[in-house]
Protein backbone atom coordinates (compact mmCIF):
# COMPACT_ATOMS: atom_id res chain seq x y z
CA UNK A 1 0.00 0.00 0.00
CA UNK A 2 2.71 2.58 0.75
CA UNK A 3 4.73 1.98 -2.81
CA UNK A 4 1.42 2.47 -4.38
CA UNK A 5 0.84 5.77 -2.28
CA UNK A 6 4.44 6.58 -3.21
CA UNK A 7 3.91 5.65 -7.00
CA UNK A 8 1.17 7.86 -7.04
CA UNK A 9 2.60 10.75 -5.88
CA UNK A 10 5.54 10.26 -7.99
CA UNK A 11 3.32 10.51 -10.90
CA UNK A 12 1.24 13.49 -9.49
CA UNK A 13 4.85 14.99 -9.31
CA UNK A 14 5.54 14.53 -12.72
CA UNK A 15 1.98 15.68 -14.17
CA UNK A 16 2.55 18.77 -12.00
CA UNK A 17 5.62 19.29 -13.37
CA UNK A 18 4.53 18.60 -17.24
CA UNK A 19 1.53 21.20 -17.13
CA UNK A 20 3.69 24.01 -15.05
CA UNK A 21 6.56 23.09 -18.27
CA UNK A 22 3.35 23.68 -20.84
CA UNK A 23 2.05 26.88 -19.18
CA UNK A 24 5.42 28.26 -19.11
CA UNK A 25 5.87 27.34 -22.77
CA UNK A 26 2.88 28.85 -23.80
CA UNK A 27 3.29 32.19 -22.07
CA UNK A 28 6.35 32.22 -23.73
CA UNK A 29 5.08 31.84 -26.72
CA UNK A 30 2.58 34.40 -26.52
CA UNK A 31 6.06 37.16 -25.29
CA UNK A 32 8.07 35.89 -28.03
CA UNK A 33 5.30 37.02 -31.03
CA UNK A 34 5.26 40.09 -28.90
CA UNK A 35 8.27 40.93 -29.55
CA UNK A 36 10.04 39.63 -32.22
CA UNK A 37 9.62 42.80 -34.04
CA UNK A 38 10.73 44.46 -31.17
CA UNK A 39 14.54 45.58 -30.20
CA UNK A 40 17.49 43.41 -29.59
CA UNK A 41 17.72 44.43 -25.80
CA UNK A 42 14.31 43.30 -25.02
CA UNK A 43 14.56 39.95 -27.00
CA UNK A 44 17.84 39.54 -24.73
CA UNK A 45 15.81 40.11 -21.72
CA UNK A 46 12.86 37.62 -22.82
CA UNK A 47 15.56 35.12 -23.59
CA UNK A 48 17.31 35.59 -19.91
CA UNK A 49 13.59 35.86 -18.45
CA UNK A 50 12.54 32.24 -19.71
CA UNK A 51 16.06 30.80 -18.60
CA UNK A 52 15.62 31.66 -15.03
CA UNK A 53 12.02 30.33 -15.44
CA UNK A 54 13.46 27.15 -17.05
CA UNK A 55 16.22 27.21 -14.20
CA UNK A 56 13.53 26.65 -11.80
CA UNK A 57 11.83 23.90 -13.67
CA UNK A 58 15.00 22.18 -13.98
CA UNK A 59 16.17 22.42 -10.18
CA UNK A 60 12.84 21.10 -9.25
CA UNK A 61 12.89 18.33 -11.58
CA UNK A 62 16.73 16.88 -10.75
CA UNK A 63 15.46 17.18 -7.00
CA UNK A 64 12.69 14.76 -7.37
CA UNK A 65 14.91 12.75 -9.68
CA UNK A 66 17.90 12.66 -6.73
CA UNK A 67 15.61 12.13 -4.27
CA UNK A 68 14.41 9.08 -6.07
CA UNK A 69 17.57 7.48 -7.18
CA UNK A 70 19.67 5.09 -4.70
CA UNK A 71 21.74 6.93 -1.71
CA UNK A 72 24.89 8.15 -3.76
CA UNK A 73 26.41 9.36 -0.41
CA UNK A 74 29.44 11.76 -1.65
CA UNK A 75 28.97 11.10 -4.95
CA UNK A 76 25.15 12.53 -4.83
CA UNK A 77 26.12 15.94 -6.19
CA UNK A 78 27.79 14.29 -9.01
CA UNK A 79 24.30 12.93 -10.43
CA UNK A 80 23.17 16.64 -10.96
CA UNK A 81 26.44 17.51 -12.42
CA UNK A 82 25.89 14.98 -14.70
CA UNK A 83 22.48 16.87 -15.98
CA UNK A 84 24.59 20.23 -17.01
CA UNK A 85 25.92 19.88 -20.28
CA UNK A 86 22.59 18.88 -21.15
CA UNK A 87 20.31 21.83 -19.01
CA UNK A 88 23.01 24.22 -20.54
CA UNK A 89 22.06 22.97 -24.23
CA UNK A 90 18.40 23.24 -23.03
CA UNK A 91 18.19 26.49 -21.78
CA UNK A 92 20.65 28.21 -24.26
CA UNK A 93 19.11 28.28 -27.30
CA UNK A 94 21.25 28.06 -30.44
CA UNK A 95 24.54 26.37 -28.17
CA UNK A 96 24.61 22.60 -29.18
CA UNK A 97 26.55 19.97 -27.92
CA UNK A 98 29.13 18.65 -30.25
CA UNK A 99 30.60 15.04 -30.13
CA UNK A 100 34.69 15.02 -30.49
CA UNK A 101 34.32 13.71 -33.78
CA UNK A 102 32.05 15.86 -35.43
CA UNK A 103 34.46 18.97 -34.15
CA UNK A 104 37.41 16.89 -36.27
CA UNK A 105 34.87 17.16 -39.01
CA UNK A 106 33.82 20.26 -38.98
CA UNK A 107 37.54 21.73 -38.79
CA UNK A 108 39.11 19.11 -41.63
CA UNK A 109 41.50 17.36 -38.77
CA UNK A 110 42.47 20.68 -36.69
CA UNK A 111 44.50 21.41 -39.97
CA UNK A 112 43.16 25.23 -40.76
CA UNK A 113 44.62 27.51 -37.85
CA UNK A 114 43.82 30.89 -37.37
CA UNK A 115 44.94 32.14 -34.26
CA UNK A 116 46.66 30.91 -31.00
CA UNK A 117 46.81 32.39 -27.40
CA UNK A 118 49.20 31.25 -24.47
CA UNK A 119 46.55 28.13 -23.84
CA UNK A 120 44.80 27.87 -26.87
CA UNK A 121 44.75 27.20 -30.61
CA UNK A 122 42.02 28.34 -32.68
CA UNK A 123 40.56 26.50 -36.04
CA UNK A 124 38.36 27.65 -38.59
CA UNK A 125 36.14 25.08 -39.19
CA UNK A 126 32.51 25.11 -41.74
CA UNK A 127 29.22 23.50 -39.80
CA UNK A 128 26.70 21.50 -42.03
CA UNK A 129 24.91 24.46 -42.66
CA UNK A 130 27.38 26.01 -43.84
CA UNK A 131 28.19 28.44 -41.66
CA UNK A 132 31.79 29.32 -40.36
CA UNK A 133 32.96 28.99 -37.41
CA UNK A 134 36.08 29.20 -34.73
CA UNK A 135 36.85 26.32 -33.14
CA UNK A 136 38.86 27.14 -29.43
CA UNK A 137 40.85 24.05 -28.61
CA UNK A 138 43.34 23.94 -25.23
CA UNK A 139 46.72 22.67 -26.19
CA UNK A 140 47.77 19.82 -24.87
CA UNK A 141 50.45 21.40 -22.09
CA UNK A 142 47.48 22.82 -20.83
CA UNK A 143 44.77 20.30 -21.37
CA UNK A 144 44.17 19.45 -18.15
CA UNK A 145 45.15 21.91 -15.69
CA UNK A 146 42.99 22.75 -13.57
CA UNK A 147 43.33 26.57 -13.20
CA UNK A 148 42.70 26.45 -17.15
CA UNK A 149 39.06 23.71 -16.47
CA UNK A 150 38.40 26.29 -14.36
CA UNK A 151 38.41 29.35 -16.26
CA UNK A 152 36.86 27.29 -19.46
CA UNK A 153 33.76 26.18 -17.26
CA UNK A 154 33.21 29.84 -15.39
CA UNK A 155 33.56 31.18 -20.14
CA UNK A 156 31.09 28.17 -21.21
CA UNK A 157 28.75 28.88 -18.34
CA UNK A 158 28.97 33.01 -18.70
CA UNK A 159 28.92 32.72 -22.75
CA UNK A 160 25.99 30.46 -22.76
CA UNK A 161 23.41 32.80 -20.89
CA UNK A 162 24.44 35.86 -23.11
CA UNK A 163 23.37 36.70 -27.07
CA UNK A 164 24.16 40.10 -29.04
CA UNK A 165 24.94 40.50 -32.42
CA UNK A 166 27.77 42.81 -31.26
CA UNK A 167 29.42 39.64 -29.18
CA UNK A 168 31.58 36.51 -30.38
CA UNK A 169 28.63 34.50 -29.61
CA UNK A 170 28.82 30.55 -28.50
CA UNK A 171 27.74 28.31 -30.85
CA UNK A 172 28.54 25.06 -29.26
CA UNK A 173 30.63 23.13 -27.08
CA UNK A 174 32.56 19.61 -27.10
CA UNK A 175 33.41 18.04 -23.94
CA UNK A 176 34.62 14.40 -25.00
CA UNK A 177 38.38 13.26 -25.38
CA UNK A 178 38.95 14.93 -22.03
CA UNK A 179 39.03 18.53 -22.64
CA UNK A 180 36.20 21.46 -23.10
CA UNK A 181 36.72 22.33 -26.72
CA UNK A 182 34.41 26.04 -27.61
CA UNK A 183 33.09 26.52 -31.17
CA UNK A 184 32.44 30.59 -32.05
CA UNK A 185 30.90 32.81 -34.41
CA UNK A 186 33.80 33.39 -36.56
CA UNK A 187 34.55 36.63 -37.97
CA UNK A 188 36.47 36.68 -41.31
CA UNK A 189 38.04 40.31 -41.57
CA UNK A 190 40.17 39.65 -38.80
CA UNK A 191 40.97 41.75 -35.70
CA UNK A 192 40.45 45.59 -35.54
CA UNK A 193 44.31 45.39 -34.45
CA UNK A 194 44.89 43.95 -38.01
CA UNK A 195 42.91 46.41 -39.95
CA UNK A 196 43.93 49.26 -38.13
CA UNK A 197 48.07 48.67 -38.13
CA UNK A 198 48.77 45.60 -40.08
CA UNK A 199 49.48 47.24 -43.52
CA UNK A 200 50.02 43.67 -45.30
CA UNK A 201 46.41 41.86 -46.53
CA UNK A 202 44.40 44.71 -45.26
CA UNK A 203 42.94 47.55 -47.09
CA UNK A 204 42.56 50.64 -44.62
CA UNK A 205 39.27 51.36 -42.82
CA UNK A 206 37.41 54.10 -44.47
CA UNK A 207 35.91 56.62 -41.69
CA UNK A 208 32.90 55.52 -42.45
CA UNK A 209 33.41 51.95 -41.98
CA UNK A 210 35.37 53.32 -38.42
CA UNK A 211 32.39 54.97 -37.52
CA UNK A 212 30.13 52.19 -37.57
CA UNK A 213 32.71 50.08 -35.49
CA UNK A 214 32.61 52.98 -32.73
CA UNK A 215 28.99 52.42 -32.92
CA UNK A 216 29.07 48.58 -32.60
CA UNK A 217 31.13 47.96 -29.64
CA UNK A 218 29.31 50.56 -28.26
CA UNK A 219 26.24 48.83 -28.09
CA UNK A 220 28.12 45.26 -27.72
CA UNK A 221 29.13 46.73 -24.49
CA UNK A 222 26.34 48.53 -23.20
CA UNK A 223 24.47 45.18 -23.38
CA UNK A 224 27.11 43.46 -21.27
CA UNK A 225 26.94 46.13 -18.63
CA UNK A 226 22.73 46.97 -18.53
CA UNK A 227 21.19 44.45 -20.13
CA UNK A 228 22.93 41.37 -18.49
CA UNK A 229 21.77 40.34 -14.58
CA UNK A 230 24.32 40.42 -13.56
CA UNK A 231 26.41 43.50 -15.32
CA UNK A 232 29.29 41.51 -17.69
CA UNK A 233 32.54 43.47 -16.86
CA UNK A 234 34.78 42.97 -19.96
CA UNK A 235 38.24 43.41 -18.20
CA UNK A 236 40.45 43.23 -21.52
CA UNK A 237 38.54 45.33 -23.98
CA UNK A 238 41.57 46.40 -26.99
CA UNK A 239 41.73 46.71 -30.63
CA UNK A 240 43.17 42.67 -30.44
CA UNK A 241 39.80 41.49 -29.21
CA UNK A 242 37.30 43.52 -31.72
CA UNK A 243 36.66 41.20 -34.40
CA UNK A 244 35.31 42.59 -37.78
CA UNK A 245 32.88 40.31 -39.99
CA UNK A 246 32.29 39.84 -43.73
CA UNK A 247 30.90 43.19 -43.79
CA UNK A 248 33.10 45.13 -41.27
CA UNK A 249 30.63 45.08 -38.38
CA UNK A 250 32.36 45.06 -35.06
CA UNK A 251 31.93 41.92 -32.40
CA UNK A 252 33.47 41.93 -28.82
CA UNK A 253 35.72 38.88 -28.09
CA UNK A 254 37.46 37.92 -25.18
CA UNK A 255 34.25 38.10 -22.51
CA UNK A 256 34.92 35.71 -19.45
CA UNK A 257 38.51 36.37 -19.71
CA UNK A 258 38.46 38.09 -16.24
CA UNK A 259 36.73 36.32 -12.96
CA UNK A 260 33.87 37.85 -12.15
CA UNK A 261 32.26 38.47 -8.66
CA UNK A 262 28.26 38.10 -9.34
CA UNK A 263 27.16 39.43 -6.15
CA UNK A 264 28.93 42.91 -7.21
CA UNK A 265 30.11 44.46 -10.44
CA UNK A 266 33.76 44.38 -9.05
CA UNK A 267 36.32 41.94 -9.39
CA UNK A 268 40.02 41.74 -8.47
CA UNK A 269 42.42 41.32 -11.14
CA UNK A 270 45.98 42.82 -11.00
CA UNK A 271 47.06 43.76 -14.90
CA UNK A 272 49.27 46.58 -16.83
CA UNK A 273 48.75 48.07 -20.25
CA UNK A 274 48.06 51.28 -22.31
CA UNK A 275 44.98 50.68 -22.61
CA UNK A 276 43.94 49.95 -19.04
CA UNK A 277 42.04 51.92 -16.22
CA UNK A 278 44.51 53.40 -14.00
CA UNK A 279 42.75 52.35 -10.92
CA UNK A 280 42.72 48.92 -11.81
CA UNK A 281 46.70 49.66 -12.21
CA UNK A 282 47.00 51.37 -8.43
CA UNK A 283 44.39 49.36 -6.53
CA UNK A 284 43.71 46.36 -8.62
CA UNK A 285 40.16 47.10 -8.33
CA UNK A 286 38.20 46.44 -11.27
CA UNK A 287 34.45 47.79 -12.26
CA UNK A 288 32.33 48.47 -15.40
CA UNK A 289 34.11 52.25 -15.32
CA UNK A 290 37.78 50.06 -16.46
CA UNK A 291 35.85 48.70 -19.45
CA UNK A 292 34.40 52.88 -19.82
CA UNK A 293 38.05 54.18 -19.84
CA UNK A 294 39.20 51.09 -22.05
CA UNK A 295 36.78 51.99 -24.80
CA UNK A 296 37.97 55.60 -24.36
CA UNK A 297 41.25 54.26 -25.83
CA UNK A 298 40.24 52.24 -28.52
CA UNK A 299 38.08 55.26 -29.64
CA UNK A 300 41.23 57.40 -29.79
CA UNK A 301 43.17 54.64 -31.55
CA UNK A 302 40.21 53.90 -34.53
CA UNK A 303 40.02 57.62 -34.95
CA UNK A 304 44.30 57.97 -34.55
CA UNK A 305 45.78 54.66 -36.29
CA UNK A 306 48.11 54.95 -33.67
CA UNK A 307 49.02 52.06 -30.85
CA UNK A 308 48.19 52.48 -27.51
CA UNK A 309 51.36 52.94 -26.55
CA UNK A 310 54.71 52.74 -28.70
CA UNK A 311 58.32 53.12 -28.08
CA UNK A 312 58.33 56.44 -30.61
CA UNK A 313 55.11 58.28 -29.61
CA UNK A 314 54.59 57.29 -26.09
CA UNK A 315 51.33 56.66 -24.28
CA UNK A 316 48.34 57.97 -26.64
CA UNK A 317 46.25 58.37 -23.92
CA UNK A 318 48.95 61.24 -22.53
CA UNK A 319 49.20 62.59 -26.35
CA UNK A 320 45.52 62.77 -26.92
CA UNK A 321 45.06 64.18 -23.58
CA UNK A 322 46.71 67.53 -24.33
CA UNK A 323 44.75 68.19 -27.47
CA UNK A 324 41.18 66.79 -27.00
CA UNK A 325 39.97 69.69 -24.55
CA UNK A 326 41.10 72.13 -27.60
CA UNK A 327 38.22 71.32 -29.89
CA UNK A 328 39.58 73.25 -32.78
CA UNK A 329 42.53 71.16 -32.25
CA UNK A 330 41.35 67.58 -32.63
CA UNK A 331 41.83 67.31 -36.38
CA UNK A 332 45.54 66.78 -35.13
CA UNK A 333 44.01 63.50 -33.82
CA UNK A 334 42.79 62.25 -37.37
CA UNK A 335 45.04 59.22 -38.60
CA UNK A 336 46.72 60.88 -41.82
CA UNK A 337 45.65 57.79 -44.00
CA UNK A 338 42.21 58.71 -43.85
CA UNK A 339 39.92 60.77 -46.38
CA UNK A 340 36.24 62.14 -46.34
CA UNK A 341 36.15 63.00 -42.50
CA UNK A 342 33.18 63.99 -40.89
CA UNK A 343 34.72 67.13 -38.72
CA UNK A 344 30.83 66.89 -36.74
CA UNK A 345 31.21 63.00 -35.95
CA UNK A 346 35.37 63.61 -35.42
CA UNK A 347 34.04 66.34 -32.29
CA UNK A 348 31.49 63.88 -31.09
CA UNK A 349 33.73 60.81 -31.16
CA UNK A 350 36.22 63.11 -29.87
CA UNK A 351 34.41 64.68 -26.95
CA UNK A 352 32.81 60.87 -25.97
CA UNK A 353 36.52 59.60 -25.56
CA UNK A 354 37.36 62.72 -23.59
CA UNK A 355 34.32 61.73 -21.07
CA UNK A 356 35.59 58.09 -20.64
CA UNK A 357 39.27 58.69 -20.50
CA UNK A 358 39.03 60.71 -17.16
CA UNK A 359 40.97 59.81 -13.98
CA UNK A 360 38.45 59.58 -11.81
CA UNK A 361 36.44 56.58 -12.33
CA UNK A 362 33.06 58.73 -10.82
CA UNK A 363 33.45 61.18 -13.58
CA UNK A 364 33.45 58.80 -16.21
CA UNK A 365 29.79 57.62 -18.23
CA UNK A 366 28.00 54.38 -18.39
CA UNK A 367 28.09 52.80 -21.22
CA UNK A 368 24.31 53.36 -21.63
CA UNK A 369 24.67 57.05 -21.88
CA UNK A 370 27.74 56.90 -23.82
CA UNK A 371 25.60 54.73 -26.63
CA UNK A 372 22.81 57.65 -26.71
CA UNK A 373 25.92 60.40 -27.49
CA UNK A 374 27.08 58.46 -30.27
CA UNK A 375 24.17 57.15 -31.92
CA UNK A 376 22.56 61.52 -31.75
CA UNK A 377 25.38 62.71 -33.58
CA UNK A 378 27.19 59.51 -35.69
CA UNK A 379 23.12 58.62 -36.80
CA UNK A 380 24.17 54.97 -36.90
CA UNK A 381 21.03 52.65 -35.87
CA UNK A 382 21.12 49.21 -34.12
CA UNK A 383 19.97 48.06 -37.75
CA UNK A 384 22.86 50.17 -39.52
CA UNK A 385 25.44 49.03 -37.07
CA UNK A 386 24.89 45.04 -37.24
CA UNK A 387 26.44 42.03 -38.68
CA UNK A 388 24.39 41.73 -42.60
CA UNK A 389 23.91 37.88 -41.96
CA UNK A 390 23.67 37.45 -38.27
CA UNK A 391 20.55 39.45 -36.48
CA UNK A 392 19.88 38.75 -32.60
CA UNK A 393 15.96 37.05 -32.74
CA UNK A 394 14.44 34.66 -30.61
CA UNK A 395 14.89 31.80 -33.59
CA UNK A 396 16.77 29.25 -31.11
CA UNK A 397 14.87 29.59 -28.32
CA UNK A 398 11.46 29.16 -30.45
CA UNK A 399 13.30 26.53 -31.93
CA UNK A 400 13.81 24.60 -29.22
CA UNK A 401 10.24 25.46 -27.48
């Protein structure tokens, strides 16, 4: 009698849980034809709405299913770890879970490199679909450290609840053969680094293509710190980790880089460069005003063509410094390769990098703001400013609904 009492509340349990998954499902639904037409930021927001609903759905579910499986003793947590590749591929739209040899497909053997890092290679590889993609594989020093597991879990699991067609997205992942392989968007014009100083297979940026860059990592960034809960801090944001597409639209790589402290927007990391806030310099302290000052540099190196620092000029923040409060002065700023300035847009750009370059981290803007000075005097749209082939909708997640 008490099995059959159990069974039967087992089963309630799982009807309950069946009609709360439909009702979710359809008031999703009913959101997502809402506003599909709508903008970018509020898809985002549906999309990170429904995953915390789905989160809760799941939790409940892989309680009942522990609680119902055989006494695991330490090894209980490892039964819901086991669920994770799986609830991440659920609840993350277009990310898909790729099987070792499929990757080895998809990149022709690991044969067509295209970049590598101090722990990583990258391949170009071609899905089924046809699209191209980047392919981030450890090296085999590295493998298996555990500092380098570490970071490549905290990247899968930050990359996989965020979407913008401004970002590197995630396509996939591949966690056989004993190491967390990361398949990306891949962007086929190269770094901005490249375009903007690597004279050799590169035709110079127009200012017109420069403008809409500006634009686009403006609003890649302003997603990552208001429209993600919680803010994404960047922490390495430089001309080497803007990647241009087919059609010279800008995407932000590099995000989860830097650890991140959800329960505030700081996090501790001690790092030098040009191109870095001094405070995170002084105090190692870092914030979404390090990322503010950081794209204060870049803007004065797309607009200069000059490094961020150099052995011959110096620091350009120092050089910049002394002419950009001189407005009738900045066209000492332009890069001398470039034709057809804007002298309006060259103030504007000029006057925004000016704002996020200060010392004080207080007197800096947000990102948010810094998006609205741009986009009222460069009159580059969200439309204008995007990727040709690659628009932020809900596809994946109807998809998969």
């Amino acid at each position: 009698m008490d099995s059959w009492v159990l069974g039967l509340v087992g089963a309630g349990s799982v009807i309950a849980m069946a009609l709360l998954l439909l009702l979710v499902i359809h008031i999703s639904l009913l959101l997502a034809k809402h506003l599909l037409s709508t903008s970018e930021t509020r898809a985002a927001k549906l999309e990170n709405g429904l995953t915390g609903e789905l989160n809760c759905i799941f939790i409940i579910y892989s309680y009942i299913r522990i609680r119902r499986q055989p006494d695991y003793g330490e090894n209980r947590h490892s039964y819901l770890r086991g669920f994770y590749p799986f609830y991440v591929l659920w609840v993350s739209a277009d990310r898909k879970a790729f099987t070792l040899k499929a990757v080895q497909k998809y990149s022709e053997g690991f044969s067509n490199k295209v970049g590598e890092g101090t722990t990583n290679a990258v391949f170009k590889g071609i899905l089924p679909d046809a699209m191209e993609v980047a392919i981030k594989v450890p090296k085999n020093d590295v493998a298996h450290s555990s500092d380098v597991e570490a970071r490549s879990r905290f990247q899968l699991e930050l990359l996989s609840r965020i979407r913008h067609q401004h970002l590197v997205n995630l396509i996939g992942y591949c966690e056989d053969g004993g190491c967390r392989i990361l398949v990306f968007q891949y962007a086929s014009n190269g770094t901005l680094f490249e375009n903007l100083h690597v004279c050799t297979g590169y035709e110079r940026l127009t200012w017109k293509q420069r403008m809409r860059i500006i634009t686009g990592i403006a609003y890649g960034l302003s997603y990552l710190h208001h429209s993600c809960d919680p803010p994404v801090i960047h922490g390495d944001l430089r001309s080497c980790n803007i990647l241009l597409t087919e059609d010279y639209a800008a995407k932000i790589n590099g995000i989860g880089k830097v650890p991140i402290v959800a329960s505030s927007e700081l996090a501790l990391v001690r790092r030098t460069g040009a191109s870095v806030d001094p405070e995170i310099v002084c105090k190692g302290v870092y914030s979404r005003a390090g990322d503010v000052y950081s794209f204060g540099i870049l803007l004065l190196e797309i607009v200069s063509g000059r490094l961020p620092f150099s052995e011959q000029t110096g620091l350009l923040v120092e050089w910049a410094g002394k002419i950009l409060p001189k407005k009738e002065q900045t066209v000492a700023l332009i890069d001398p390769a470039l034709n057809n300035v804007v002298h309006a847009e060259l103030c504007s750009v000029c006057e925004v990098a000016h704002l996020c370059i200060q010392r004080e981290s207080s007197s800096r803007p947000v990102m948010r703001d810094v998006v609205d000075m741009l986009t009222k005097d460069l009159k580059i749209v969200t439309e204008m400013a995007a990727p040709a082939n690659s628009p932020v909708t809900l596809r994946g997640l109807l998809e998969i609904l």
